[in-house]
PDB file of N, CA and C in Angstrom:
ATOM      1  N   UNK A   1      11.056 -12.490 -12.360  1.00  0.00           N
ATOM      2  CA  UNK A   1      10.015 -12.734 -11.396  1.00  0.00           C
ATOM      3  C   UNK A   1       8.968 -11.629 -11.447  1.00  0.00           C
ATOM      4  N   UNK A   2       8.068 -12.079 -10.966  1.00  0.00           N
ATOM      5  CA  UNK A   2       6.687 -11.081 -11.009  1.00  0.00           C
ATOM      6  C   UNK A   2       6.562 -10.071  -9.874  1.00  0.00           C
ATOM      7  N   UNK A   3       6.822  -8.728 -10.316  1.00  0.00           N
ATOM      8  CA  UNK A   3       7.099  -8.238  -9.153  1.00  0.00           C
ATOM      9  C   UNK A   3       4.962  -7.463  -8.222  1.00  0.00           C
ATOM     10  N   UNK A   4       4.904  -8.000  -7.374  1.00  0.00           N
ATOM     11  CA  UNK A   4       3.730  -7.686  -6.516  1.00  0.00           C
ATOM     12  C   UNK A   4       3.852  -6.477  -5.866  1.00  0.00           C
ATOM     13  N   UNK A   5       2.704  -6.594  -5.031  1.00  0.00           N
ATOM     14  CA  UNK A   5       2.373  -5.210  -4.344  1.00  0.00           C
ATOM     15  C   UNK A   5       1.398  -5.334  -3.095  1.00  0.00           C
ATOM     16  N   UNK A   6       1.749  -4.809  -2.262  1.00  0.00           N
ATOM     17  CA  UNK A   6       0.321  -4.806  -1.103  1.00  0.00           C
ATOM     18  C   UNK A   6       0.566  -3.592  -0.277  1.00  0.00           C
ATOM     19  N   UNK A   7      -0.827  -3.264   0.711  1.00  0.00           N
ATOM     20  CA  UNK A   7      -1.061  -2.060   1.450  1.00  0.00           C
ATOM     21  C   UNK A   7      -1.517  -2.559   2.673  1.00  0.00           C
ATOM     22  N   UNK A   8      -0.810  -2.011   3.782  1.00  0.00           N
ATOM     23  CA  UNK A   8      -1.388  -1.778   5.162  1.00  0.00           C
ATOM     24  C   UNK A   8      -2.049  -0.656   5.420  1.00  0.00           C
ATOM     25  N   UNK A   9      -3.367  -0.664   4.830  1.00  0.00           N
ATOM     26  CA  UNK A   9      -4.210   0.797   5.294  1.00  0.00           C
ATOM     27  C   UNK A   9      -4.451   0.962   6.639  1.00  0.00           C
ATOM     28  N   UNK A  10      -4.268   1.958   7.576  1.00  0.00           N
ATOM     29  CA  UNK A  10      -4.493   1.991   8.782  1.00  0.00           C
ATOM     30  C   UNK A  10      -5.018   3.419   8.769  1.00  0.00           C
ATOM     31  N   UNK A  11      -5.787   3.825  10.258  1.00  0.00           N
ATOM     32  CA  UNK A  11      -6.029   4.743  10.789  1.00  0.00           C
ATOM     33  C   UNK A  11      -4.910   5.986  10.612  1.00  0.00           C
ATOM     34  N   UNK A  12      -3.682   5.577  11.424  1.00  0.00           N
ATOM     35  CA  UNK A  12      -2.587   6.592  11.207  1.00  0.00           C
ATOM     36  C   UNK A  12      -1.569   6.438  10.509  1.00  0.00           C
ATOM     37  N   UNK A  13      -1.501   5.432   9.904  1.00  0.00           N
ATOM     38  CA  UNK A  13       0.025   5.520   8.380  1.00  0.00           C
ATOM     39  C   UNK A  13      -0.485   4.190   7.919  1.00  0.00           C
ATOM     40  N   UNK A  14      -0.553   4.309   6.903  1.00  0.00           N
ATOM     41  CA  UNK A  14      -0.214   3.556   5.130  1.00  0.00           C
ATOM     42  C   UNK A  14       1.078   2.771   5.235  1.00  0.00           C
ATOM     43  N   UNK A  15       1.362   1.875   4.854  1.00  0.00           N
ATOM     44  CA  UNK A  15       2.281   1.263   4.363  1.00  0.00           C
ATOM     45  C   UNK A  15       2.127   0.490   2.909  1.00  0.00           C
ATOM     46  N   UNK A  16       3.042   0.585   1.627  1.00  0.00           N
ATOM     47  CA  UNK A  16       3.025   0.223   0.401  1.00  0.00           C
ATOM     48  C   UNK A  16       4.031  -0.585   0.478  1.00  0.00           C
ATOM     49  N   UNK A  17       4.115  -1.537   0.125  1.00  0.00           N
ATOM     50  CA  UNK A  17       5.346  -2.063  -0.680  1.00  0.00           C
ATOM     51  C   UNK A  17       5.380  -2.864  -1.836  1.00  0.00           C
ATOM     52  N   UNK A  18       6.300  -3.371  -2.681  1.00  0.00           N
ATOM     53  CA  UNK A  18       6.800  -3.849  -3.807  1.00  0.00           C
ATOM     54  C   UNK A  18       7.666  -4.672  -3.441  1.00  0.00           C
ATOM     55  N   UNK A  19       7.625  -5.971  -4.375  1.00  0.00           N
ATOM     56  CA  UNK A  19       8.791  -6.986  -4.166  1.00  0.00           C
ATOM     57  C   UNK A  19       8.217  -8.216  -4.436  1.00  0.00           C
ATOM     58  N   UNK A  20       9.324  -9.323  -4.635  1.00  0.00           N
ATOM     59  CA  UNK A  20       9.396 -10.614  -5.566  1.00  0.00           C
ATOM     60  C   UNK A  20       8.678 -11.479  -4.318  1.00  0.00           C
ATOM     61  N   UNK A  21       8.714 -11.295  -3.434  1.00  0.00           N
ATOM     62  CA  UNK A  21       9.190 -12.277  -2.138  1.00  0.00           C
ATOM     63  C   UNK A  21       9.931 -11.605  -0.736  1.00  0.00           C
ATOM     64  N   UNK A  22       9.944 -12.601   0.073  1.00  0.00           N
ATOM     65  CA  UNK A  22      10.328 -11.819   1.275  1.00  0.00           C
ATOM     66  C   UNK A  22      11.412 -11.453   1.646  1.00  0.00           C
ATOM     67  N   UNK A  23      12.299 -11.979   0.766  1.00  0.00           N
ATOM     68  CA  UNK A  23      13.681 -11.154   0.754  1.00  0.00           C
ATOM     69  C   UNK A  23      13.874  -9.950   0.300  1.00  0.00           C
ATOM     70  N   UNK A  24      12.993 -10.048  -0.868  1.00  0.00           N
ATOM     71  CA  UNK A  24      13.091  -9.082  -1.790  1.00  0.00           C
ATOM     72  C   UNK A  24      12.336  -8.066  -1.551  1.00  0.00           C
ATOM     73  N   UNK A  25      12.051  -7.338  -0.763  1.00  0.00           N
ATOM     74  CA  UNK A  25      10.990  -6.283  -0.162  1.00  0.00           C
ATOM     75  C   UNK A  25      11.056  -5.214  -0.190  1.00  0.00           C
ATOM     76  N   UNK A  26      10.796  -3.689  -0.788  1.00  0.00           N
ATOM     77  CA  UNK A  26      11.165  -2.561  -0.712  1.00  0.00           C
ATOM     78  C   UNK A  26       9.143  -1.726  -0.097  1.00  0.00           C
ATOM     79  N   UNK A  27       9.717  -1.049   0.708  1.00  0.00           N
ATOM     80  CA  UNK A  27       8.399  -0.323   1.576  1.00  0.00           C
ATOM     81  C   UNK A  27       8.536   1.020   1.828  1.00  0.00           C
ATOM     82  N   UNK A  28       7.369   1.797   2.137  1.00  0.00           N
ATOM     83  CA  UNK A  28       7.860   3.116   2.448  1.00  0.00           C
ATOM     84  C   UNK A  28       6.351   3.560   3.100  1.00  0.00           C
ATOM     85  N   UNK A  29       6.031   4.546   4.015  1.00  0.00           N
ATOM     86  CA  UNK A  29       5.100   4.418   5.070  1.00  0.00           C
ATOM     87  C   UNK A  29       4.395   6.204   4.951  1.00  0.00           C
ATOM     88  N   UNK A  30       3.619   6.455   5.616  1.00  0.00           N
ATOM     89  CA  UNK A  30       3.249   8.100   5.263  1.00  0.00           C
ATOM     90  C   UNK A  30       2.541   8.019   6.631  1.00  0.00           C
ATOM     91  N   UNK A  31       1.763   9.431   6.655  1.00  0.00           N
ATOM     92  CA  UNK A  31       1.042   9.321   7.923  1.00  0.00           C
ATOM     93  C   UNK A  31      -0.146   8.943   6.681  1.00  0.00           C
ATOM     94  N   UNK A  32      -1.539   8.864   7.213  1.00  0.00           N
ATOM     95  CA  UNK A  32      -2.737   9.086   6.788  1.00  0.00           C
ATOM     96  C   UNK A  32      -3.690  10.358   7.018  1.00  0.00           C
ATOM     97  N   UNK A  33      -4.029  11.092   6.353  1.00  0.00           N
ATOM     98  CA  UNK A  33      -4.389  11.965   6.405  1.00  0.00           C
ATOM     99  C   UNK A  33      -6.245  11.844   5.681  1.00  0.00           C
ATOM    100  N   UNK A  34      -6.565  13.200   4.658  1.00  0.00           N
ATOM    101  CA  UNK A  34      -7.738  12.765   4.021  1.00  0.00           C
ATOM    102  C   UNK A  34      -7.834  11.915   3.168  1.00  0.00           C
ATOM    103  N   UNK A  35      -8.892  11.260   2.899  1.00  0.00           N
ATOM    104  CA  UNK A  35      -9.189  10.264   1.836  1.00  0.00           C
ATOM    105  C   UNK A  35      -8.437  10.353   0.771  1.00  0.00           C
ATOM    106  N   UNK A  36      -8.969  11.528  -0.128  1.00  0.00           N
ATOM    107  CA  UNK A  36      -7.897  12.177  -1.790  1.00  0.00           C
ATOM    108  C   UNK A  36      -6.740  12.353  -1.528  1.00  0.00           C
ATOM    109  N   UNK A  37      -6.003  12.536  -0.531  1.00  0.00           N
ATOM    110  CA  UNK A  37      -4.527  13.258  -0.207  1.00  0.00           C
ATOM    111  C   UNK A  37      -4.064  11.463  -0.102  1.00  0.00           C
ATOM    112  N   UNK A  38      -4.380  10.281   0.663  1.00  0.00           N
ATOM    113  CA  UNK A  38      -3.647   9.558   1.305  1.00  0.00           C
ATOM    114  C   UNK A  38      -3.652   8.489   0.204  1.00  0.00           C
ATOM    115  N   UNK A  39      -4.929   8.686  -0.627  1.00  0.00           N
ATOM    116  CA  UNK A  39      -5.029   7.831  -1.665  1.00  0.00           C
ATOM    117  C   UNK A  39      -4.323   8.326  -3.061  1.00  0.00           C
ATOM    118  N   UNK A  40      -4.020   9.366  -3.064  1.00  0.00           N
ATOM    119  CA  UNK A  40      -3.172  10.418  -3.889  1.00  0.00           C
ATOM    120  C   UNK A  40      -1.615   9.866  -3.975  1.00  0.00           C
ATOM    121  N   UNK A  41      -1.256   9.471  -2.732  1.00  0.00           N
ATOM    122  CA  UNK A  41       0.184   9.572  -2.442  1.00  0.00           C
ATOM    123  C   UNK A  41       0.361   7.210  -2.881  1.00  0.00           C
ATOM    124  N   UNK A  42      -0.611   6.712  -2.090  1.00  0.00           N
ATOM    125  CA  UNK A  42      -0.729   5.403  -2.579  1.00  0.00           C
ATOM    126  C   UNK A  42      -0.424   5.200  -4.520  1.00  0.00           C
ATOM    127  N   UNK A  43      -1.393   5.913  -4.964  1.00  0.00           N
ATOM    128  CA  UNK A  43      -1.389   5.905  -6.452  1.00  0.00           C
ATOM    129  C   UNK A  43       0.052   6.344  -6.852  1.00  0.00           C
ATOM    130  N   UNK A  44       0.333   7.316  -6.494  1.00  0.00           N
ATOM    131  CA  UNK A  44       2.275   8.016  -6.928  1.00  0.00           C
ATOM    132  C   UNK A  44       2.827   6.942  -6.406  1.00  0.00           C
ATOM    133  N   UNK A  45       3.240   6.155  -5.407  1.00  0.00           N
ATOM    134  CA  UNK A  45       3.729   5.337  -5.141  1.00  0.00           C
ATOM    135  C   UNK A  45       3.464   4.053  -6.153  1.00  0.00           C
ATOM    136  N   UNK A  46       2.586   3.369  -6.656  1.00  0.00           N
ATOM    137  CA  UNK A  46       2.469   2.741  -7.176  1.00  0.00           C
ATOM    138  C   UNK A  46       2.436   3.034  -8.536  1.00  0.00           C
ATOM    139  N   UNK A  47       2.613   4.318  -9.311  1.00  0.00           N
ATOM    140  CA  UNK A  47       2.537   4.765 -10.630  1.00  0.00           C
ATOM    141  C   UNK A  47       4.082   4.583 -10.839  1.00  0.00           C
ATOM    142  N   UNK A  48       5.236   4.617  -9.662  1.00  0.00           N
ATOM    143  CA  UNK A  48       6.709   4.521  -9.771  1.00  0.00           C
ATOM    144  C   UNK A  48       7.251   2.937  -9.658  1.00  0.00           C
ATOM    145  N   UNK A  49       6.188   2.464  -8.681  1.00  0.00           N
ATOM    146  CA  UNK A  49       6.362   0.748  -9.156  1.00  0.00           C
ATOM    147  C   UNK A  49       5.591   0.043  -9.427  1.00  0.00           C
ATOM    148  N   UNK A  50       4.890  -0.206 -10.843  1.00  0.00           N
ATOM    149  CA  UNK A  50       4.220  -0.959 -11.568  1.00  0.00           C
ATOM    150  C   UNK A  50       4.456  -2.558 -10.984  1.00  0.00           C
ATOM    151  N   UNK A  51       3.491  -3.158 -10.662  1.00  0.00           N
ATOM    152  CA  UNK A  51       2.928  -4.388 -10.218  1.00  0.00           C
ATOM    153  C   UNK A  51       2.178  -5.373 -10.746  1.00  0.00           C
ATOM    154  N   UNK A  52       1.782  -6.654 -10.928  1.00  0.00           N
ATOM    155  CA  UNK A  52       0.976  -7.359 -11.259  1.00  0.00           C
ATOM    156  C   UNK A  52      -0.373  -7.415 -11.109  1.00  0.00           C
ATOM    157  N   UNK A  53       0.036  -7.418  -9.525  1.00  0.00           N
ATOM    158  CA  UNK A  53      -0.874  -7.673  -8.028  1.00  0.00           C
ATOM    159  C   UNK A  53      -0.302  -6.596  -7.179  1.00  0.00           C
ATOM    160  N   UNK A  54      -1.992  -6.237  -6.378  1.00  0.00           N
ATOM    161  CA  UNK A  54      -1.650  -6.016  -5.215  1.00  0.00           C
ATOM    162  C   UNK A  54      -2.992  -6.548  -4.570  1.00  0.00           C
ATOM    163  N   UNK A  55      -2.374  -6.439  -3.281  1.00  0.00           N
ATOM    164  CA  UNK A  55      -3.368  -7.005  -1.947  1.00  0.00           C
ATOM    165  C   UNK A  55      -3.258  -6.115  -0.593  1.00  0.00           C
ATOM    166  N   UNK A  56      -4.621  -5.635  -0.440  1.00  0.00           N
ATOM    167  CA  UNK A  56      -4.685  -5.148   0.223  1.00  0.00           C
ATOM    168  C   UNK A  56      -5.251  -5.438   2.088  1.00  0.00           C
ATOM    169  N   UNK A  57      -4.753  -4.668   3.315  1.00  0.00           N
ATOM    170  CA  UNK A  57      -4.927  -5.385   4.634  1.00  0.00           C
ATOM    171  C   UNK A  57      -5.400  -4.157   5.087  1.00  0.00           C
ATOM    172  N   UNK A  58      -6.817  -4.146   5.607  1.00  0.00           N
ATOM    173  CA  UNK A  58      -7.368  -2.811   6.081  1.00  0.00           C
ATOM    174  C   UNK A  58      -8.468  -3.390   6.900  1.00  0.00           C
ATOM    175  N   UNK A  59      -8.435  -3.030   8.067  1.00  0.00           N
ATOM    176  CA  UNK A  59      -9.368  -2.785   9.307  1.00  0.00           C
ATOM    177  C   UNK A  59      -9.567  -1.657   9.682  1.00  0.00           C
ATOM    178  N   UNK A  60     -11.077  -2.036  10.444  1.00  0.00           N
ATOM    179  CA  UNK A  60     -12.217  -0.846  10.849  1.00  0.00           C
ATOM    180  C   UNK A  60     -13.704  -1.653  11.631  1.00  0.00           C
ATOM    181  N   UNK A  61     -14.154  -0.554  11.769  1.00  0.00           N
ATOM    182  CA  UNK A  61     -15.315  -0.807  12.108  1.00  0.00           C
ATOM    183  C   UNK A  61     -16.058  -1.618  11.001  1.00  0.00           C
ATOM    184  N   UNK A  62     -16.826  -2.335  11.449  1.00  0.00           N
ATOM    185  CA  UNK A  62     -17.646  -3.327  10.089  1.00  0.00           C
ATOM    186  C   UNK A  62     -19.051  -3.256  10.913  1.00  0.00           C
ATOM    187  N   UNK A  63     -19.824  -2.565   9.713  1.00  0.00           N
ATOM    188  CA  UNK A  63     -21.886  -2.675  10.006  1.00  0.00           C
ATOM    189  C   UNK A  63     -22.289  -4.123   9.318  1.00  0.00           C
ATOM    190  N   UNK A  64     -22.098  -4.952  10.534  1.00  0.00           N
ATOM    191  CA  UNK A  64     -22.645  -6.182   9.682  1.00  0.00           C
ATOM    192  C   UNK A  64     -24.389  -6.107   9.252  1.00  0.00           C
TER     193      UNK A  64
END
């Protein structure tokens, strides 16, 4: 199976995970800190589990 990937970017913790499906789910969470540091730790995380896909879920302010 194709193993995927997605991110809960938030204000105060990140969430990554990896997995086939929803059984199959492995995650792991950080605080958020600066831009380079939080996006630093996303990339190591994902350099240890290679993915197809990922999809990402991030809210904020929006300048329409």
């Amino acid at each position: 199976m194709t193993l995927v990937g997605g991110i809960e970017a938030g204000g105060t913790k990140f969430v990554c995970g990896v997995g086939t499906g929803p059984g199959e789910l492995q995650t792991t969470s950080f605080s958020t800190t600066t831009p380079d540091e939080t996006l630093d730790r996303v990339a190591a995380y994902f350099a240890e589990h290679p993915v197809a896909r990922i999809g990402v879920g991030s809210f904020g302010p929006l300048d329409l």
